[in-house]
C-alpha atoms as a PDB file:
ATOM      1  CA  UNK A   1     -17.919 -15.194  16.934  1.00  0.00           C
ATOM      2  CA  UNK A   2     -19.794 -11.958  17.785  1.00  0.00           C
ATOM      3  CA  UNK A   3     -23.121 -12.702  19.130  1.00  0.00           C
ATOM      4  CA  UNK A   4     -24.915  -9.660  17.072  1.00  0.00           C
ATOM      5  CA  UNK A   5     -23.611 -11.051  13.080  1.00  0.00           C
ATOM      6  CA  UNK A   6     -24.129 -14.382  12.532  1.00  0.00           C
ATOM      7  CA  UNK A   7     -25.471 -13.822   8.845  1.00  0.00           C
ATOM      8  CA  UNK A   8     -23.248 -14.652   5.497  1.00  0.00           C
ATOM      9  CA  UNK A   9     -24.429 -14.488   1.931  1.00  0.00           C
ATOM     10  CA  UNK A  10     -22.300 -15.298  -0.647  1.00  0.00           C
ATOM     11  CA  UNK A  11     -22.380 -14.035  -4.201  1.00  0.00           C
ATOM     12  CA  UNK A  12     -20.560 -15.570  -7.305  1.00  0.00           C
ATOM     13  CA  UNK A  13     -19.091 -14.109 -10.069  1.00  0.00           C
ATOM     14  CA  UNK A  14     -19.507 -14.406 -13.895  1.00  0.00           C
ATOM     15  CA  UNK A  15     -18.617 -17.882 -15.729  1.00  0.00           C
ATOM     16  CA  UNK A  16     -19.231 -19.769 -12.677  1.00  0.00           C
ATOM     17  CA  UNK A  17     -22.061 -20.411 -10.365  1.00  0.00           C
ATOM     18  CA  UNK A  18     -21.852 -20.882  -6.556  1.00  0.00           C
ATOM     19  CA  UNK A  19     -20.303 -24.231  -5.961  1.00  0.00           C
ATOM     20  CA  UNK A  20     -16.926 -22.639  -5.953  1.00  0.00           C
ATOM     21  CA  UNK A  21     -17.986 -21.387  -2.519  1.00  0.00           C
ATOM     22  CA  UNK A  22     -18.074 -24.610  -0.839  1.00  0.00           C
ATOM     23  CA  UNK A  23     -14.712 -24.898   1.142  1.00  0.00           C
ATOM     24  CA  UNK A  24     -15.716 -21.205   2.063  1.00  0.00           C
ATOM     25  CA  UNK A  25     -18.945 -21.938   3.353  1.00  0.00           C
ATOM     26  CA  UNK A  26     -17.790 -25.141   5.293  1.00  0.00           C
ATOM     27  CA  UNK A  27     -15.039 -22.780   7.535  1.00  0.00           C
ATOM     28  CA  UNK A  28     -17.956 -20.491   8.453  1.00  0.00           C
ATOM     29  CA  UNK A  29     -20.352 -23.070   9.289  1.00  0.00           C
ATOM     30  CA  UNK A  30     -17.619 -25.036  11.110  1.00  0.00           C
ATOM     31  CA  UNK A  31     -17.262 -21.243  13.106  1.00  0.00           C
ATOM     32  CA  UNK A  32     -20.873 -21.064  13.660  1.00  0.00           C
ATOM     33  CA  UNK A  33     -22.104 -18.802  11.037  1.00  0.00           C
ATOM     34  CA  UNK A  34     -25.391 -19.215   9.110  1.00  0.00           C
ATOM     35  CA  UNK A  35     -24.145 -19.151   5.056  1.00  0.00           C
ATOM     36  CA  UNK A  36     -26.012 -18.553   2.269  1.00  0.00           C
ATOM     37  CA  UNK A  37     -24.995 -19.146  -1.532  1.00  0.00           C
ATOM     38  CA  UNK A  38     -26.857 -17.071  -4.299  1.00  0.00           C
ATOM     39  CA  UNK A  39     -27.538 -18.787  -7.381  1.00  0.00           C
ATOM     40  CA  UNK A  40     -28.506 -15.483  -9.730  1.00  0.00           C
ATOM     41  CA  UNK A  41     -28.486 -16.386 -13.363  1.00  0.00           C
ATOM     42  CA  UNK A  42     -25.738 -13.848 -14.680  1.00  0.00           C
ATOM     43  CA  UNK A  43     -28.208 -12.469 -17.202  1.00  0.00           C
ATOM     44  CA  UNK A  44     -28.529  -8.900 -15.955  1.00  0.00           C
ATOM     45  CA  UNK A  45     -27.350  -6.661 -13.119  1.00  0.00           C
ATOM     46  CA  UNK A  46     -30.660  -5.626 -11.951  1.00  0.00           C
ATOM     47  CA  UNK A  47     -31.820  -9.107 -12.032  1.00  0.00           C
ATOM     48  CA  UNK A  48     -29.122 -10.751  -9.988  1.00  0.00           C
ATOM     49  CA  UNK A  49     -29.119  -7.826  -7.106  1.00  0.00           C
ATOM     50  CA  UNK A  50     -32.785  -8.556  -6.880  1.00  0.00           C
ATOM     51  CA  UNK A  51     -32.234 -12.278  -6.173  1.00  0.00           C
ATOM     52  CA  UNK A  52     -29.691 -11.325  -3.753  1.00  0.00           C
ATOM     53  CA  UNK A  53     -32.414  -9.225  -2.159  1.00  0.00           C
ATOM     54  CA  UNK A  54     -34.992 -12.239  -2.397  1.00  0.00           C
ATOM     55  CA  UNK A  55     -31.854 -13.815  -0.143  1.00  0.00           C
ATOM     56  CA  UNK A  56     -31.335 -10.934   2.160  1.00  0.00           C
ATOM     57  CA  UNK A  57     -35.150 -10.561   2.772  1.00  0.00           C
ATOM     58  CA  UNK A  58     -35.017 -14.374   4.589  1.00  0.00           C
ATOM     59  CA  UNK A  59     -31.844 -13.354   6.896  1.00  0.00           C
ATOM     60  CA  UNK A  60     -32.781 -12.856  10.283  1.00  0.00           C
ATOM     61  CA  UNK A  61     -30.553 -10.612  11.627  1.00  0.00           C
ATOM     62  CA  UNK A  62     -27.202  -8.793  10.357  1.00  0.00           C
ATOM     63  CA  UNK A  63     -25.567  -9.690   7.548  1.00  0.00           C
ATOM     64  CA  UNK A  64     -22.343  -9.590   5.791  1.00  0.00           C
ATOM     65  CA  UNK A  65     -22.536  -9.956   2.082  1.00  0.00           C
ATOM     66  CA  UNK A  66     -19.443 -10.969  -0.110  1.00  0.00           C
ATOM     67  CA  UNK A  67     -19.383 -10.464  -4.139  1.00  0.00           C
ATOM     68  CA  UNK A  68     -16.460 -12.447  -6.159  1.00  0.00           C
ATOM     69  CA  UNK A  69     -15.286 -10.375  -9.525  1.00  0.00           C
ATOM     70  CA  UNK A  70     -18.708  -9.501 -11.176  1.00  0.00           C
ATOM     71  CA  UNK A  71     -20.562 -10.283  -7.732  1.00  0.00           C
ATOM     72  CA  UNK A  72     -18.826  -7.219  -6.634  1.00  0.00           C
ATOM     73  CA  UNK A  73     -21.008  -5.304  -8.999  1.00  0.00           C
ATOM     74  CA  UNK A  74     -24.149  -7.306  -7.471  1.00  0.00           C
ATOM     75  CA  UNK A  75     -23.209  -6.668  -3.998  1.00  0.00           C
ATOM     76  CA  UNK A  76     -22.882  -3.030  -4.665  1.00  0.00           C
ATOM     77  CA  UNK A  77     -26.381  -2.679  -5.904  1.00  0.00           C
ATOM     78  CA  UNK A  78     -27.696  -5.177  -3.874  1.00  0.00           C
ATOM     79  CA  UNK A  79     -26.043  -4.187  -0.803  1.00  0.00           C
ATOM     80  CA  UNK A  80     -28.268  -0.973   0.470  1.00  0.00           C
ATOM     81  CA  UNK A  81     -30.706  -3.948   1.773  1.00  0.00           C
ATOM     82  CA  UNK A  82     -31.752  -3.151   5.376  1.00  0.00           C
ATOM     83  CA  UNK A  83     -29.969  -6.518   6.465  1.00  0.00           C
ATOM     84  CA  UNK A  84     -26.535  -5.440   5.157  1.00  0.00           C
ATOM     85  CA  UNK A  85     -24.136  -4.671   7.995  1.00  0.00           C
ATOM     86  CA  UNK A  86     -21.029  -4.668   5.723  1.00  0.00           C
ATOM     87  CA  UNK A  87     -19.819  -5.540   2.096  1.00  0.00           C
ATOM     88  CA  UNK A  88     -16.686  -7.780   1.271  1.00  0.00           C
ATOM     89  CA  UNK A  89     -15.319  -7.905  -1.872  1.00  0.00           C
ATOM     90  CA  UNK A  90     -12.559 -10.871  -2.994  1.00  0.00           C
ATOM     91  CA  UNK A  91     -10.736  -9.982  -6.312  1.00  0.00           C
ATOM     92  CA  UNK A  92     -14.258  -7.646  -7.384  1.00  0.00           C
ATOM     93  CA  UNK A  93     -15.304  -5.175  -8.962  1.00  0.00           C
ATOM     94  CA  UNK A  94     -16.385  -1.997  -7.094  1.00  0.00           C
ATOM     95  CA  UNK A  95     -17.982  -0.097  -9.170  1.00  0.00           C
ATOM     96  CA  UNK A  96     -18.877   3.750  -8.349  1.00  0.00           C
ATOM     97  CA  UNK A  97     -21.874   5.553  -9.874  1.00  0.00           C
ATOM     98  CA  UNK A  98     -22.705   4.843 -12.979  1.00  0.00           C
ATOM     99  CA  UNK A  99     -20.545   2.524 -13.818  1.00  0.00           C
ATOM    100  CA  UNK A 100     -20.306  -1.151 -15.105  1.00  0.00           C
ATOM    101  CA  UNK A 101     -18.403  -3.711 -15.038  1.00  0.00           C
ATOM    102  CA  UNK A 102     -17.804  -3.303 -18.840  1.00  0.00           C
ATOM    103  CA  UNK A 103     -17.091   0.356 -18.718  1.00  0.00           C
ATOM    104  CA  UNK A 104     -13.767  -0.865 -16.029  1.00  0.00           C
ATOM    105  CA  UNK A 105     -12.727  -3.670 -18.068  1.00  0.00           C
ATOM    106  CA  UNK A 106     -12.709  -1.606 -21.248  1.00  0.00           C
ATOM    107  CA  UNK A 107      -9.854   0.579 -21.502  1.00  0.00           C
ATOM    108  CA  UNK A 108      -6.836  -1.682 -19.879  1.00  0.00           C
ATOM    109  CA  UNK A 109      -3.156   0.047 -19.015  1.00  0.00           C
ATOM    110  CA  UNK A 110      -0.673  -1.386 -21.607  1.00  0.00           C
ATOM    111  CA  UNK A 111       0.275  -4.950 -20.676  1.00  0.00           C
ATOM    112  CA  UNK A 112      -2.306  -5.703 -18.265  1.00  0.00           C
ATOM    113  CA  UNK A 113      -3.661  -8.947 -18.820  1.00  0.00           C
ATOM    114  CA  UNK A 114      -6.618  -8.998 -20.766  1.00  0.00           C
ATOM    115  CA  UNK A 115      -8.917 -11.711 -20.204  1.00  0.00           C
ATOM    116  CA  UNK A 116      -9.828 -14.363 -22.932  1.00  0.00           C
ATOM    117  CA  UNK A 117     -13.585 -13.562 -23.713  1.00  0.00           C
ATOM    118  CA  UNK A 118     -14.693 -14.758 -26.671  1.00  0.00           C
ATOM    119  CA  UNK A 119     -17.212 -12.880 -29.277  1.00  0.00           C
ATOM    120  CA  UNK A 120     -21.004 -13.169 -28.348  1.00  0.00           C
ATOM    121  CA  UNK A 121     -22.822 -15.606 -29.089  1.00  0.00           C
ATOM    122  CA  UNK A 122     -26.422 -15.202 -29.264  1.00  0.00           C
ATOM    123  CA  UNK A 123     -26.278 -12.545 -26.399  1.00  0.00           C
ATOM    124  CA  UNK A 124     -23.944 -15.189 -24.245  1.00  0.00           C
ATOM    125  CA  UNK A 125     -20.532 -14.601 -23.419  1.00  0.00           C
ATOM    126  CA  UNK A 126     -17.291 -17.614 -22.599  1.00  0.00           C
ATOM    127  CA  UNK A 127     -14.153 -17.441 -21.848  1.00  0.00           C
ATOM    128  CA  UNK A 128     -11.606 -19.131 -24.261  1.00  0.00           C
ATOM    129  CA  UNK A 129     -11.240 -23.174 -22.840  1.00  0.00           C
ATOM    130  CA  UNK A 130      -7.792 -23.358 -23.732  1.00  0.00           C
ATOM    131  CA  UNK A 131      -7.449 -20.431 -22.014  1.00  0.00           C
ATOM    132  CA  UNK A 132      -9.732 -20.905 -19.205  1.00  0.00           C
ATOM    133  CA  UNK A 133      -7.154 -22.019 -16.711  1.00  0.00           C
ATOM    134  CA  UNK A 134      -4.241 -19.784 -17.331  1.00  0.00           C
ATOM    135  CA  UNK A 135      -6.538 -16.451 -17.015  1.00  0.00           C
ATOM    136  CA  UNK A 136      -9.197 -17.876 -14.206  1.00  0.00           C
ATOM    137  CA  UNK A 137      -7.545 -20.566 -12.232  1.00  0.00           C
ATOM    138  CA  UNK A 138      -3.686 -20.559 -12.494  1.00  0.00           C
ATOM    139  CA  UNK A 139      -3.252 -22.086  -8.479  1.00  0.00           C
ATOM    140  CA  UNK A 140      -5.801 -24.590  -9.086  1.00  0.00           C
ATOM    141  CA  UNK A 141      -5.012 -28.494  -9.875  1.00  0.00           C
ATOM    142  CA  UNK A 142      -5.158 -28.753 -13.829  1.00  0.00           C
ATOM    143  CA  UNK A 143      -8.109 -31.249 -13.377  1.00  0.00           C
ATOM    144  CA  UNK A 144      -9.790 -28.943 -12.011  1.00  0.00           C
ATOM    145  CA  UNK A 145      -9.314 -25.865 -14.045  1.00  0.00           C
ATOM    146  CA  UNK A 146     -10.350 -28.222 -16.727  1.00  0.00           C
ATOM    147  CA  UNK A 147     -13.623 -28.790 -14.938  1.00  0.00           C
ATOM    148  CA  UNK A 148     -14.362 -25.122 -14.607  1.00  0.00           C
ATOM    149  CA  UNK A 149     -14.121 -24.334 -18.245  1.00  0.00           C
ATOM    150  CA  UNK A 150     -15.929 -27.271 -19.171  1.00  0.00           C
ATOM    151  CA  UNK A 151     -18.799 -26.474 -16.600  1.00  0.00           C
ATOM    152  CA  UNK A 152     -18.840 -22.890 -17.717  1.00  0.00           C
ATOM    153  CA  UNK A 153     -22.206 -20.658 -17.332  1.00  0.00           C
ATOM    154  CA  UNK A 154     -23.172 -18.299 -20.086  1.00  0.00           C
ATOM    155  CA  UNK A 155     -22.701 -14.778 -18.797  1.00  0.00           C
ATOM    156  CA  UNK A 156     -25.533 -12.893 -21.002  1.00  0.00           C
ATOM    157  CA  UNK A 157     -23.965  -9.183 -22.402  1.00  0.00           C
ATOM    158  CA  UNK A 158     -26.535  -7.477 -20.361  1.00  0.00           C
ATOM    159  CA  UNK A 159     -24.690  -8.577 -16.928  1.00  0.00           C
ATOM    160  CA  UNK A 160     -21.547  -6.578 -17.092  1.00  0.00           C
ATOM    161  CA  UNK A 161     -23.251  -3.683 -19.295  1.00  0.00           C
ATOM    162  CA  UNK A 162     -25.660  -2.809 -16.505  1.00  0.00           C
ATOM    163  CA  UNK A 163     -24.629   0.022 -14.369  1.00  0.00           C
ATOM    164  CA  UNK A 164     -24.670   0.977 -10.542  1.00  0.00           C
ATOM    165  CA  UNK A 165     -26.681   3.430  -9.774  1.00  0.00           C
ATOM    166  CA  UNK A 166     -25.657   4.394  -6.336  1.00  0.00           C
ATOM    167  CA  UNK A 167     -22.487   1.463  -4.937  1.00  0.00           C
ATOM    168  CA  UNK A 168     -23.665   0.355  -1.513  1.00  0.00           C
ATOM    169  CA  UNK A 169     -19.772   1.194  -0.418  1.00  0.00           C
ATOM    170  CA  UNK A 170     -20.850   4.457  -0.124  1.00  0.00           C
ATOM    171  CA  UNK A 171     -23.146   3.778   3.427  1.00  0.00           C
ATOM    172  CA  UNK A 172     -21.273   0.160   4.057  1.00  0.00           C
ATOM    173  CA  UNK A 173     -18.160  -0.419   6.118  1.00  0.00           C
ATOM    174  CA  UNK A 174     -16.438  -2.611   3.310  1.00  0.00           C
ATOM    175  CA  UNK A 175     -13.182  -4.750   3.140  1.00  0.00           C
ATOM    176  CA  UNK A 176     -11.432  -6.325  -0.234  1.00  0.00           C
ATOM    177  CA  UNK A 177      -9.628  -9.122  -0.575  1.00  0.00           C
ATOM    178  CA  UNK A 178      -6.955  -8.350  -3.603  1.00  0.00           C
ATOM    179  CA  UNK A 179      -5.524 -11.487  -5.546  1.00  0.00           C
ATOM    180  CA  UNK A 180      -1.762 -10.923  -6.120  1.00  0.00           C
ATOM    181  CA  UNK A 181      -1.410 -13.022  -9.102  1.00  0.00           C
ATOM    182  CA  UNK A 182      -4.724 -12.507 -10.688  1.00  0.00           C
ATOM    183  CA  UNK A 183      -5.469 -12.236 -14.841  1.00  0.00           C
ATOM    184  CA  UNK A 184      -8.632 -11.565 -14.985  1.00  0.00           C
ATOM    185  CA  UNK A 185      -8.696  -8.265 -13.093  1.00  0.00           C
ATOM    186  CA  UNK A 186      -5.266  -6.632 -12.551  1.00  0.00           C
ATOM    187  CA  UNK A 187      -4.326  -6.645  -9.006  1.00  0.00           C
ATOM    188  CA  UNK A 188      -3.632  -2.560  -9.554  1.00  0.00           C
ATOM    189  CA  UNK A 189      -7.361  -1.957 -10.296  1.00  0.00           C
ATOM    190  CA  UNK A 190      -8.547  -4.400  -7.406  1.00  0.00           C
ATOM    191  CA  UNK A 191      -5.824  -2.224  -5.461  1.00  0.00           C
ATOM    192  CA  UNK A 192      -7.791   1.169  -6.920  1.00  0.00           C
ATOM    193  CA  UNK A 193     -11.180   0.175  -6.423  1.00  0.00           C
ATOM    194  CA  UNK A 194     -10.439  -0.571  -2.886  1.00  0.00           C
ATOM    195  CA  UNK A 195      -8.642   2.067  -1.707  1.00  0.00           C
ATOM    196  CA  UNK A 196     -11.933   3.946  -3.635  1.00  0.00           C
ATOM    197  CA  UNK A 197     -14.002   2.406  -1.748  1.00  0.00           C
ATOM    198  CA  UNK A 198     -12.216   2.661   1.883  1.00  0.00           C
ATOM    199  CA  UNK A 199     -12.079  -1.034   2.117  1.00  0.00           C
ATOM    200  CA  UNK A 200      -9.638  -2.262   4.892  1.00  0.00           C
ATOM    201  CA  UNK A 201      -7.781  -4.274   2.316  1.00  0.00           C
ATOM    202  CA  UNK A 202      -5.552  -7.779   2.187  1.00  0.00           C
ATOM    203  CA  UNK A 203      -3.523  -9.144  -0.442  1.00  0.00           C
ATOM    204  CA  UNK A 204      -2.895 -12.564  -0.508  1.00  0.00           C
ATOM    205  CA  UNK A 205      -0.890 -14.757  -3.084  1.00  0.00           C
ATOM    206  CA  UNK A 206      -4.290 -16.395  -5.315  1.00  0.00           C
ATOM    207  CA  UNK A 207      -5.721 -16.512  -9.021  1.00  0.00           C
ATOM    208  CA  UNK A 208      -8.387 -15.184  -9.878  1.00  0.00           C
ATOM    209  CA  UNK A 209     -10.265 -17.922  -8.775  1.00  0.00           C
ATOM    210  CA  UNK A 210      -8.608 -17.525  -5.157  1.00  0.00           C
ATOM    211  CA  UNK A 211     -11.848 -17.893  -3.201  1.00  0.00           C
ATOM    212  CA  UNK A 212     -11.543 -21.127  -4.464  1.00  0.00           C
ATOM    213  CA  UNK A 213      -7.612 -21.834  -4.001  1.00  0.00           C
ATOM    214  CA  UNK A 214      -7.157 -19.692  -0.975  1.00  0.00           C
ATOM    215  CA  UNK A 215     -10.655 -20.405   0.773  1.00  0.00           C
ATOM    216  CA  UNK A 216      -8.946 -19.947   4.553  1.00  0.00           C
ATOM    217  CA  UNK A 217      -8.342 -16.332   3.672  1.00  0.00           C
ATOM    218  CA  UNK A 218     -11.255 -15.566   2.365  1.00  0.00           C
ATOM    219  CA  UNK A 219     -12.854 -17.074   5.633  1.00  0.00           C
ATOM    220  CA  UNK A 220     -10.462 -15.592   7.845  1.00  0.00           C
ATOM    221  CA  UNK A 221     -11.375 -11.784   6.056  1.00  0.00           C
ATOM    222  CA  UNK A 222     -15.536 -12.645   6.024  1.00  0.00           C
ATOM    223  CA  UNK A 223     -14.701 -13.506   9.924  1.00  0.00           C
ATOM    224  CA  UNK A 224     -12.986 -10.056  10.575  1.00  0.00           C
ATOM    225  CA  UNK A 225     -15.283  -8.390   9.378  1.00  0.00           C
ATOM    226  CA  UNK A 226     -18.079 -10.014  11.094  1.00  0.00           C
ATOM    227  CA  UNK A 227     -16.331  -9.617  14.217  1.00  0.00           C
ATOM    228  CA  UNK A 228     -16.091  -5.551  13.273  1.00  0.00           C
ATOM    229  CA  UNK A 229     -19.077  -4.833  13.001  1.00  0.00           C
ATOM    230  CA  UNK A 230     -20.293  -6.764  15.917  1.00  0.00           C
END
């Protein structure tokens, strides 16, 4: 491992918190890197990026920070932090300026997936529990998929309304992991948004949940481009 970036923090997306992370963070510390999981609340965009600061603020040296779907967003605001030495996104948005994460799910090509989100409720959005595992988590055992929609957290409307003022992409060397198989967001806009953002770019077989099902190539890309930018 490069001497000079040591430094991983890892940001979830919406619906889940940052347990999904774990076989993730066990390759890099098992490779020597110091790993950090966020734990933002999903309630706004401006909100979680400044947690992710909070996090950034206690690195001590470069760092590489890596957004899943929605995190994407938070890395992107987030990511003009001093400590940032490079941005990787796995199955994420990327959003440019002024957009949100709402504003790229809402108009999708004819037969694109669209994922199950159910109405509102009280300013709190879920995904569909029957539907959980075929939209999310389609590589993962059944048991648990089933876990994931039971132990779903409440993404409030305000998260993937709020908008990206100026996407860290821009001044960050970036890569993107792109799930093949993924039904959440279509692997043509993960292509789109990468090649947007000039992110060296992998595709690997993997849900939407592949950080979880594929967490050796997620490790392997956080590793390359650690080693890049050292």
């Amino acid at each position: 491992m490069s001497e000079s970036v040591k430094n991983v923090v890892l940001v979830h997306g919406g619906f889940v918190d940052g347990s999904g992370w774990q076989d993730v963070h066990a390759l890099l510390v098992q490779d020597g890197y110091r790993v950090t999981v966020a734990q933002h609340p999903t309630l706004s965009l401006t909100g979680d990026a400044e947690v992710v600061r909070e996090i950034l603020d206690a690195q001590d040296g470069p760092t590489v920070l890596v957004g899943h779907s929605y995190g994407g967003a938070v890395i992107s605001e987030a990511g003009h932090h001093g400590a940032v030495a490079a941005l990787v996104y796995i199955a994420a948005f990327a959003p440019a300026e002024g957009e949100s994460v709402g504003l790229l799910t809402s108009d999708p090509a004819p037969g694109a997936p669209v994922p199950p989100i159910l109405p509102p409720v009280n300013g709190f959005l879920f995904l569909d529990r029957d539907r959980f595992a075929e939209s999310f988590a389609a590589d993962l055992p059944p048991a648990q998929a089933a876990f994931m929609a039971d132990s779903q957290v409440p993404w409030n409307v305000a998260a993937p309304a709020g908008t990206v003022a100026k996407p860290a992409w821009r001044t960050r060397p970036s890569w993107y992991l792109v799930a093949a198989d993924d039904r959440m967001i279509p692997p043509p806009v993960q292509r789109r948004m990468a090649e947007r953002a000039g992110a060296a770019t992998v595709e690997v077989p993997g849900s939407h949940a592949v950080y979880v099902s594929q967490p050796q190539a997620v490790a392997e890309l956080i590793k390359k481009a650690a080693e890049s930018i050292g």
